[in-house]
C-alpha atoms as a PDB file:
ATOM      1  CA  UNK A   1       0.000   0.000   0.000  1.00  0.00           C
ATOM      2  CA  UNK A   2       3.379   2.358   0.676  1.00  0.00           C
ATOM      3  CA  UNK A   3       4.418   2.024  -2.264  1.00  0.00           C
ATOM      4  CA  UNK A   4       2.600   4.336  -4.469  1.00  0.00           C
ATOM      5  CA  UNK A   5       4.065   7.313  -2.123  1.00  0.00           C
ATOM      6  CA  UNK A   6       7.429   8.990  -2.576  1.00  0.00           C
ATOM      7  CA  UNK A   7       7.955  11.120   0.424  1.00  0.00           C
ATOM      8  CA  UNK A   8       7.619   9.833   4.118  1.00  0.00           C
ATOM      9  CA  UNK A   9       8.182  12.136   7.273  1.00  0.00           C
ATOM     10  CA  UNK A  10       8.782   9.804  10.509  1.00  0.00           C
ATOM     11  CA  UNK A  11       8.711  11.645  13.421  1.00  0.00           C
ATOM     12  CA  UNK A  12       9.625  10.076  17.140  1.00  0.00           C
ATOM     13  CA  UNK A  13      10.046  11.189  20.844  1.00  0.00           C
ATOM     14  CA  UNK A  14      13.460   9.398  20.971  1.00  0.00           C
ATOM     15  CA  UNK A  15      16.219   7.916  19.101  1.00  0.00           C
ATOM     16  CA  UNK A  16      15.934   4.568  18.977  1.00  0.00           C
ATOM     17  CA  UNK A  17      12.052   4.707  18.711  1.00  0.00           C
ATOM     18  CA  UNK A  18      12.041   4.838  14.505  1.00  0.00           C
ATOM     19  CA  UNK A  19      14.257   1.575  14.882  1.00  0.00           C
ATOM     20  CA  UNK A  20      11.807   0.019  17.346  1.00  0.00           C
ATOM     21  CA  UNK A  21       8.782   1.447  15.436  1.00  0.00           C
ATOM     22  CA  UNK A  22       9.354   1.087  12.007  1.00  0.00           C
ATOM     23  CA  UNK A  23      13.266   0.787  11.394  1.00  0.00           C
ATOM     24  CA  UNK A  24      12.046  -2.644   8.984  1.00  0.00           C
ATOM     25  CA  UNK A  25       9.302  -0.682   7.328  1.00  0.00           C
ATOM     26  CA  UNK A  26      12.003   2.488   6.319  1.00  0.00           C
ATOM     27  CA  UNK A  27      14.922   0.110   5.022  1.00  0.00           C
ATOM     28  CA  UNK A  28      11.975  -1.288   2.821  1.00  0.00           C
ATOM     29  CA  UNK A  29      11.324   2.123   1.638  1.00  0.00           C
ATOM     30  CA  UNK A  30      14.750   3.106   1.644  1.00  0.00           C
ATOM     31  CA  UNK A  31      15.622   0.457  -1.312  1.00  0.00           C
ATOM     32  CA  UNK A  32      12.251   1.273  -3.023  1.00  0.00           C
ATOM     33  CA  UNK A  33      14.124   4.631  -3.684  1.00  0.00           C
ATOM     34  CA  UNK A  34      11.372   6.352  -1.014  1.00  0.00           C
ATOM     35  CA  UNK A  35      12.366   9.755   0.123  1.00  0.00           C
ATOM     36  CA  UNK A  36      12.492   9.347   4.046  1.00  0.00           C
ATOM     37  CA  UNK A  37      13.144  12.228   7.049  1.00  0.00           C
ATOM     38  CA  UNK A  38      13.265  11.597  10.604  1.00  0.00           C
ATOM     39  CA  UNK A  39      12.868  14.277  12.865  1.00  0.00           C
ATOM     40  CA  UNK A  40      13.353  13.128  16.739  1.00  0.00           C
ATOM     41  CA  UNK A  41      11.946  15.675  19.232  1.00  0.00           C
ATOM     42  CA  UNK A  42      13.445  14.896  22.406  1.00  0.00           C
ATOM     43  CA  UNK A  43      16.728  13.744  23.232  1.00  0.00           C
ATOM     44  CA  UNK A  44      16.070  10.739  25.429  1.00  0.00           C
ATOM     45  CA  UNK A  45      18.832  10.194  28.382  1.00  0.00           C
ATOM     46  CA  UNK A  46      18.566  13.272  30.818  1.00  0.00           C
ATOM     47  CA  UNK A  47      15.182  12.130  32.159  1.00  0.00           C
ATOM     48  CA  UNK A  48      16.933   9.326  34.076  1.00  0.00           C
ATOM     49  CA  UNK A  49      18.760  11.642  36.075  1.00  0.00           C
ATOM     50  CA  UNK A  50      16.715  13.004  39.094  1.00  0.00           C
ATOM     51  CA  UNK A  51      19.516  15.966  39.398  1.00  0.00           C
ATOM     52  CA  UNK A  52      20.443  17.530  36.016  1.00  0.00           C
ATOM     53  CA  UNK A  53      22.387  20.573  37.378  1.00  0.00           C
ATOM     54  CA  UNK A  54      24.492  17.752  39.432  1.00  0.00           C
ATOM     55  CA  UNK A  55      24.835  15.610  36.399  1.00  0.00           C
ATOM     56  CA  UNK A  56      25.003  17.993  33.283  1.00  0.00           C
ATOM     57  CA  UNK A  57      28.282  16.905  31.726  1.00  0.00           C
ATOM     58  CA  UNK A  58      27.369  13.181  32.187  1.00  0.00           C
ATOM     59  CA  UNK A  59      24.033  14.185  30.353  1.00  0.00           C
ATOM     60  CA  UNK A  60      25.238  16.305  27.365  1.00  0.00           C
ATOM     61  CA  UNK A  61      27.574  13.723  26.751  1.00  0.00           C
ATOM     62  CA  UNK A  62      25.394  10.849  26.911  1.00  0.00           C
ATOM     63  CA  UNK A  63      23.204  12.866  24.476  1.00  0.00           C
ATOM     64  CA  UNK A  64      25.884  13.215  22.291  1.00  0.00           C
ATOM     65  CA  UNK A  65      26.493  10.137  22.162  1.00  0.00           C
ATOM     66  CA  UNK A  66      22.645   8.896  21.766  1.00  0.00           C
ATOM     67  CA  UNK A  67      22.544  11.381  18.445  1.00  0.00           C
ATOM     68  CA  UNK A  68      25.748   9.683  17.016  1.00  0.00           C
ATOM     69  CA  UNK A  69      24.069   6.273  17.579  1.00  0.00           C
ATOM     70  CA  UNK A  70      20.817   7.265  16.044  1.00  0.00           C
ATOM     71  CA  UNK A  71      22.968   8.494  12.966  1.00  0.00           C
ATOM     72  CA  UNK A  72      24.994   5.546  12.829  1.00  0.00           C
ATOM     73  CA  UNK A  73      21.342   3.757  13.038  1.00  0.00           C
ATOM     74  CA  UNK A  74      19.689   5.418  10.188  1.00  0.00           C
ATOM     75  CA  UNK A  75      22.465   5.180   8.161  1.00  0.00           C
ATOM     76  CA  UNK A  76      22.242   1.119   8.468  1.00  0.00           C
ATOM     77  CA  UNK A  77      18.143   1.726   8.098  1.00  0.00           C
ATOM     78  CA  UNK A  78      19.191   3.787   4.243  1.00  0.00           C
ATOM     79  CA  UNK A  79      18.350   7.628   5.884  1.00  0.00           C
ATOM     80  CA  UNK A  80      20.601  10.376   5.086  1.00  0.00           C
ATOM     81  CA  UNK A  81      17.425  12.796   5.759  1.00  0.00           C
ATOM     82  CA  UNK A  82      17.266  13.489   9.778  1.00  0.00           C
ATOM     83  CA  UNK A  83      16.934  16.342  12.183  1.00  0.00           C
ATOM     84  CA  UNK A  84      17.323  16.077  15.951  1.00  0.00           C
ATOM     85  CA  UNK A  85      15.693  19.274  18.031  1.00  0.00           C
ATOM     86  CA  UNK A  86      16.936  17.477  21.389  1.00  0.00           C
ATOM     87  CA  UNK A  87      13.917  19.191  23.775  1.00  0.00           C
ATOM     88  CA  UNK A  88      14.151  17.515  27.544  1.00  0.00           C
ATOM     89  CA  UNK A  89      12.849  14.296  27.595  1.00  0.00           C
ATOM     90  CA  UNK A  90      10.205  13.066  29.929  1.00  0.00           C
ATOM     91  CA  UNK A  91       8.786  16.591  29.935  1.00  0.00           C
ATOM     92  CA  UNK A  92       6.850  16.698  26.720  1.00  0.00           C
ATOM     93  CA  UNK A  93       3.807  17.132  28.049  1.00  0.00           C
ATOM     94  CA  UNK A  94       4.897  20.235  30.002  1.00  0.00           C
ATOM     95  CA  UNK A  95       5.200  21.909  27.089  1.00  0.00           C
ATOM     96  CA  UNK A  96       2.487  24.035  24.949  1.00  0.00           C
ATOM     97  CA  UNK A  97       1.609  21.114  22.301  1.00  0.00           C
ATOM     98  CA  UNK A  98       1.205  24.204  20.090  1.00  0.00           C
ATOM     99  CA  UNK A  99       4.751  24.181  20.366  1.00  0.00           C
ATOM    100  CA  UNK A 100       5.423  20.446  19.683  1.00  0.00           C
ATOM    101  CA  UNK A 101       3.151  20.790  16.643  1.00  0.00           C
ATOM    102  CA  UNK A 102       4.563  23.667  15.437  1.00  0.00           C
ATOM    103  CA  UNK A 103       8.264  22.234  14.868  1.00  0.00           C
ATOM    104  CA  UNK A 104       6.369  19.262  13.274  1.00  0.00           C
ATOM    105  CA  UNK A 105       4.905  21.771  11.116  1.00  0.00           C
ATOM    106  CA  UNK A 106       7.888  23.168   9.987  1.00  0.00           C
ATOM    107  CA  UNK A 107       9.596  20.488   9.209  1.00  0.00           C
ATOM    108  CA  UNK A 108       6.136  19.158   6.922  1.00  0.00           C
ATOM    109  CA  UNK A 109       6.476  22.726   5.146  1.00  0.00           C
ATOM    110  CA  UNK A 110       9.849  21.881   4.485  1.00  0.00           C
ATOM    111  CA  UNK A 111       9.908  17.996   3.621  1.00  0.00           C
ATOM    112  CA  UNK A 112       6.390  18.355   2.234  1.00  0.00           C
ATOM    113  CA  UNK A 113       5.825  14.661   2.754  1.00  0.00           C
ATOM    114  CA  UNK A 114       2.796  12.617   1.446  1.00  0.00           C
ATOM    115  CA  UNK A 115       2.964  10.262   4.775  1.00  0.00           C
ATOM    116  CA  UNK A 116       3.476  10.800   8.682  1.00  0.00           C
ATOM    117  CA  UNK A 117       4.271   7.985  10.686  1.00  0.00           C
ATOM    118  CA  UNK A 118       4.229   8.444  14.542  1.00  0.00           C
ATOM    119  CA  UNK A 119       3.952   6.806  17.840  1.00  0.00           C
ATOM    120  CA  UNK A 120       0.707   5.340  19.251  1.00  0.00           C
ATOM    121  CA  UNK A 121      -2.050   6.911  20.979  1.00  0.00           C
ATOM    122  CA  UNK A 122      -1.910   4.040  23.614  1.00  0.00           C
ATOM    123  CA  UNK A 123       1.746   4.074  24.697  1.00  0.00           C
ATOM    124  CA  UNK A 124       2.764   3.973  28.363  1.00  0.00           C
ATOM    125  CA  UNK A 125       5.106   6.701  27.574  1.00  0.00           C
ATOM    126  CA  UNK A 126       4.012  10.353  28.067  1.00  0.00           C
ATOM    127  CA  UNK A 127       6.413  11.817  25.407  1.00  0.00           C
ATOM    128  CA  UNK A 128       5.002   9.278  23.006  1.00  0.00           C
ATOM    129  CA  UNK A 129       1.902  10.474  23.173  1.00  0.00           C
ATOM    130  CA  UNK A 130       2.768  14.138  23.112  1.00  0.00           C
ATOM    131  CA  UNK A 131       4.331  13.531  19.816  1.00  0.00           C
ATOM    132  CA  UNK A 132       1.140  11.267  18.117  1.00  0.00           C
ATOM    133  CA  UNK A 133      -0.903  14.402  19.393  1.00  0.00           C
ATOM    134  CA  UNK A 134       1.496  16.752  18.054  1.00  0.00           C
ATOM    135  CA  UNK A 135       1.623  15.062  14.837  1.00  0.00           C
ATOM    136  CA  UNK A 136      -2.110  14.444  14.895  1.00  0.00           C
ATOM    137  CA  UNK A 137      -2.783  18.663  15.156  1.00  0.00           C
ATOM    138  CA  UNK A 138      -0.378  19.658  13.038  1.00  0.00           C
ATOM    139  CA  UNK A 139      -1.181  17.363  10.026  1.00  0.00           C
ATOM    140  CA  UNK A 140      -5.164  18.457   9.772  1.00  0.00           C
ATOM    141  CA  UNK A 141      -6.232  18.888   6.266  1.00  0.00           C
ATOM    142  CA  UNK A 142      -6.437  22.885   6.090  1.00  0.00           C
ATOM    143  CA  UNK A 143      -3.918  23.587   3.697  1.00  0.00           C
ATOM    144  CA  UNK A 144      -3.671  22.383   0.082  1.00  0.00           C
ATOM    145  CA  UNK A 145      -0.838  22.516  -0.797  1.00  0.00           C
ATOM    146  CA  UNK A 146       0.595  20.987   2.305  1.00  0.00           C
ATOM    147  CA  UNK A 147      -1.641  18.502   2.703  1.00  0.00           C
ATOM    148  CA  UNK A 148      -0.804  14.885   4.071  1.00  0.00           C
ATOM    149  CA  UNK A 149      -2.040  12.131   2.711  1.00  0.00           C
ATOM    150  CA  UNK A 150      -1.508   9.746   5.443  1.00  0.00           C
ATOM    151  CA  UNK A 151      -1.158   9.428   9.173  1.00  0.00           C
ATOM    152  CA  UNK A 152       0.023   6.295  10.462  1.00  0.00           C
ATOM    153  CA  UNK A 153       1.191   5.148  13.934  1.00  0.00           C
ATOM    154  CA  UNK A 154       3.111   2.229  15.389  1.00  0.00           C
ATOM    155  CA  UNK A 155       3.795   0.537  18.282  1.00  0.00           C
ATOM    156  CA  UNK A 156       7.449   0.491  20.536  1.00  0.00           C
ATOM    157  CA  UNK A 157       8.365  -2.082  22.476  1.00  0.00           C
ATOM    158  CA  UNK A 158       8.599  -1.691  26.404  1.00  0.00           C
ATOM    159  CA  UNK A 159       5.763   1.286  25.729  1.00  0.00           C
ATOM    160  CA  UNK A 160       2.911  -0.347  23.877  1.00  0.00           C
ATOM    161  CA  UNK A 161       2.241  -3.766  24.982  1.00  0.00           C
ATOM    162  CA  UNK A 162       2.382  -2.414  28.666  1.00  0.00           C
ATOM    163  CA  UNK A 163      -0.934   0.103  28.209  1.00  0.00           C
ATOM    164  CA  UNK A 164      -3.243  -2.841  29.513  1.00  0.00           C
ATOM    165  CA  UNK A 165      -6.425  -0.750  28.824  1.00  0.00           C
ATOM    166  CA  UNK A 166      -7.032   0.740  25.415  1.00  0.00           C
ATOM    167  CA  UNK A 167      -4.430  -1.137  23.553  1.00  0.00           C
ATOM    168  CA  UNK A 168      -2.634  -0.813  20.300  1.00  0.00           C
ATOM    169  CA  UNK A 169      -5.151  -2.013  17.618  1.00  0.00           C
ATOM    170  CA  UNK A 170      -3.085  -2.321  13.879  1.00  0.00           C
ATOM    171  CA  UNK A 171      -4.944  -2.138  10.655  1.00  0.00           C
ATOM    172  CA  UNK A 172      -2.370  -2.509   8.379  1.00  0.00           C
ATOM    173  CA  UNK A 173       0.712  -5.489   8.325  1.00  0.00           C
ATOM    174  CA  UNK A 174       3.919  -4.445   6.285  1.00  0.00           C
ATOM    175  CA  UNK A 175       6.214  -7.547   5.612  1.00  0.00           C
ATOM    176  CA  UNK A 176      10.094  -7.087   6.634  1.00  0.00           C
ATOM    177  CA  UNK A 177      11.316 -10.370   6.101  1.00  0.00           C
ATOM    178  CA  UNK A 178      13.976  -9.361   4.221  1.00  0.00           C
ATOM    179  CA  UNK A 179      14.853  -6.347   6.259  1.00  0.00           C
ATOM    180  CA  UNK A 180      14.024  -7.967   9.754  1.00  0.00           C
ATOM    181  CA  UNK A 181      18.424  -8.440   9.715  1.00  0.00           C
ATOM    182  CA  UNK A 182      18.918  -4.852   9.353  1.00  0.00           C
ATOM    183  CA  UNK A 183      16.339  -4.073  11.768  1.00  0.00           C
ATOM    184  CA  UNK A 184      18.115  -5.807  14.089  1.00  0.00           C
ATOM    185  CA  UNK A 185      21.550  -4.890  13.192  1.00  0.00           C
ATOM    186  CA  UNK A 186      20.369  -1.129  13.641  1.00  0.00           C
ATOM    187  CA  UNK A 187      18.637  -1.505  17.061  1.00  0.00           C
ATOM    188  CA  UNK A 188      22.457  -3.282  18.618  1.00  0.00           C
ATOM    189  CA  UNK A 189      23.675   0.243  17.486  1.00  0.00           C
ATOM    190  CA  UNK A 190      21.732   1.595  20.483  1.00  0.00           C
ATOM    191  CA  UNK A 191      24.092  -0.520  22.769  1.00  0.00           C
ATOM    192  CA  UNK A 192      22.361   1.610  26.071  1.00  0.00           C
ATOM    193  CA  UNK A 193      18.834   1.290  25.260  1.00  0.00           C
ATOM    194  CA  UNK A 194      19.154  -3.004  24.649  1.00  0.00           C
ATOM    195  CA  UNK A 195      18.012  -4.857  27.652  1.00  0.00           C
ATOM    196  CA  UNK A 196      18.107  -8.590  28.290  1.00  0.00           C
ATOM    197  CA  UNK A 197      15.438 -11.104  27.485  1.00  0.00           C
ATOM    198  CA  UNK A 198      12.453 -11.361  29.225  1.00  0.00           C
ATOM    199  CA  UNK A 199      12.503  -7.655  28.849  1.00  0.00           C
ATOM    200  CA  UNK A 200      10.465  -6.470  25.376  1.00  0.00           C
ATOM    201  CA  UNK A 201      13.034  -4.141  24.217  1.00  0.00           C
ATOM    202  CA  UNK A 202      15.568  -7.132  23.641  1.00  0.00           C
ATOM    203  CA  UNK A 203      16.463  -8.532  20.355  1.00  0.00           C
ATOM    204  CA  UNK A 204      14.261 -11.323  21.161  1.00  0.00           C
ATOM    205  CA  UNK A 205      11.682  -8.877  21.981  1.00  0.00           C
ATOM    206  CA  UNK A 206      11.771  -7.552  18.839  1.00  0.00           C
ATOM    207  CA  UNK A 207      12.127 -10.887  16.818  1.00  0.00           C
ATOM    208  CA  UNK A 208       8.991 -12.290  18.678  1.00  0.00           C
ATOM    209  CA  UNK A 209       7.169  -9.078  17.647  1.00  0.00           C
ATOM    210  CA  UNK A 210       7.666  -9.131  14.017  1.00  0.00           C
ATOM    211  CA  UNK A 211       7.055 -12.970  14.326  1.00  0.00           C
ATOM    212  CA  UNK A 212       3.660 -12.302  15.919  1.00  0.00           C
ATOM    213  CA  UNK A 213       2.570  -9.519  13.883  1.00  0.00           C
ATOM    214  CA  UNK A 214       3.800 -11.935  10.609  1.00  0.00           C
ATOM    215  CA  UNK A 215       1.610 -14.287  12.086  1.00  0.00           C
ATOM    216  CA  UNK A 216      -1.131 -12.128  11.982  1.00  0.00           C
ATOM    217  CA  UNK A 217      -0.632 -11.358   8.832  1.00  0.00           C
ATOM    218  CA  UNK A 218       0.571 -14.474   7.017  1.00  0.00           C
ATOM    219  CA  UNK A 219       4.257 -13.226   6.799  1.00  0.00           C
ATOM    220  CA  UNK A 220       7.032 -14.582   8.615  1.00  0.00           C
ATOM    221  CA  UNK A 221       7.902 -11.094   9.828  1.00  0.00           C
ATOM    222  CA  UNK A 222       6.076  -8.143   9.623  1.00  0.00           C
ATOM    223  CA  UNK A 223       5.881  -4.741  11.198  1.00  0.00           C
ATOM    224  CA  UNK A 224       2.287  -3.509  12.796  1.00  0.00           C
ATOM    225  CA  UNK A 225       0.353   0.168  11.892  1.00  0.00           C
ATOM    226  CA  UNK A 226      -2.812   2.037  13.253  1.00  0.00           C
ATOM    227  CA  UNK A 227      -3.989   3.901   9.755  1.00  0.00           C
ATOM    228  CA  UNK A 228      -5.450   7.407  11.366  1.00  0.00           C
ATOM    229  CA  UNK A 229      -5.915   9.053   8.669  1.00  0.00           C
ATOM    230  CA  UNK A 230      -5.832   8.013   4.967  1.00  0.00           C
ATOM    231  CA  UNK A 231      -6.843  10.014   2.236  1.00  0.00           C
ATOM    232  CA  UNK A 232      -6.657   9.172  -2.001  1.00  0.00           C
ATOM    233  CA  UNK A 233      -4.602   9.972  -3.894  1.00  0.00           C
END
């Protein structure tokens, strides 16, 4: 169904979360010659530090070091298109959304995409769901010539599957059986976001996704999506 659009704009909370998300549904569009930016909004490391005045220079340089990896990440996933506005993580919500939405808008007036591809509604994460409502105001059909076609979310692993109550619900099954290895491959790049099995954001965790949602879909891996909004062409 992707394939008869040219320009996707992913945008995430984190890096890390495109790889999680969708990284097997971008190297798919990457090779089909797609045009693909990812914007991440927050940075994703200084809200696990109860003191950030105490531990600034372990923070800045743990986000640098997060932005290199989600560079080195895309790069494996076929993206040479990315912009990282590093806001504080975990704090999202504390902002005006007119804010968040109006850096997504920007970057649609620039990128002009056909498709937006976003977190769920239903994540345990607050920032997630700052960014799907972000994404969901500023992609509203009032202008023409700016208009996206499509609005799509996904699901993350150690966010989605832990929302017990109004849960992630896909309508539409992309098949990344032959991009499941890069997938992979690009997720070890985040070396301090991997946790051991039983945890869901473990290699396994991701395998067993893809494996389910293939099974759901009669693939042998396959990456999940919640069509929003989809318009013709």
């Amino acid at each position: 169904m992707l394939e008869k659009y040219k320009k996707f704009l992913i945008v995430v909370a984190h890096p890390d979360d495109e790889t999680l998300g969708c990284g097997g549904t971008i190297n798919k569009l990457s090779k089909l010659g797609k045009k693909i930016k990812v914007v991440f909004i927050a940075e994703g490391s200084s809200c696990r530090f109860k003191n950030h005045q105490k531990n600034k220079n372990k923070i800045l340089k743990l986000i640098y070091q997060r932005t290199k990896m989600g560079i080195k990440a895309l790069k494996k996933l076929g993206v040479k298109d990315y912009t990282f506005y590093n806001l504080e993580c975990g704090k999202l919500n504390s902002l005006p959304i007119t804010k968040i939405s109006n850096l997504i808008e920007r970057e649609i007036e620039r990128f002009k995409p056909e498709i937006l591809i976003t977190h769920s509604d239903f994540d345990v994460n607050m920032d997630h769901r700052t960014i799907f409502q972000g994404c969901l105001q500023s992609s509203r059909p009032t202008k023409k010539e700016n208009k996206i076609k499509g609005l799509l979310s996904f699901e993350i692993l150690s966010s989605t599957e832990w929302k017990y109550s109004k849960i992630f619900e896909p309508n539409l099954f992309i098949n990344i059986e032959k991009e499941i290895s890069t997938k992979i491959s690009a997720l070890k790049i985040y070396i301090s976001e991997i946790k051991k099995f039983p945890h869901s954001r473990s290699i396994d965790g991701l395998k067993s996704l893809a494996k389910y949602r293939g099974i759901q879909s009669f693939n042998k891996y396959a990456e999940a999506f919640k069509i929003i909004r989809l318009f013709s062409k």
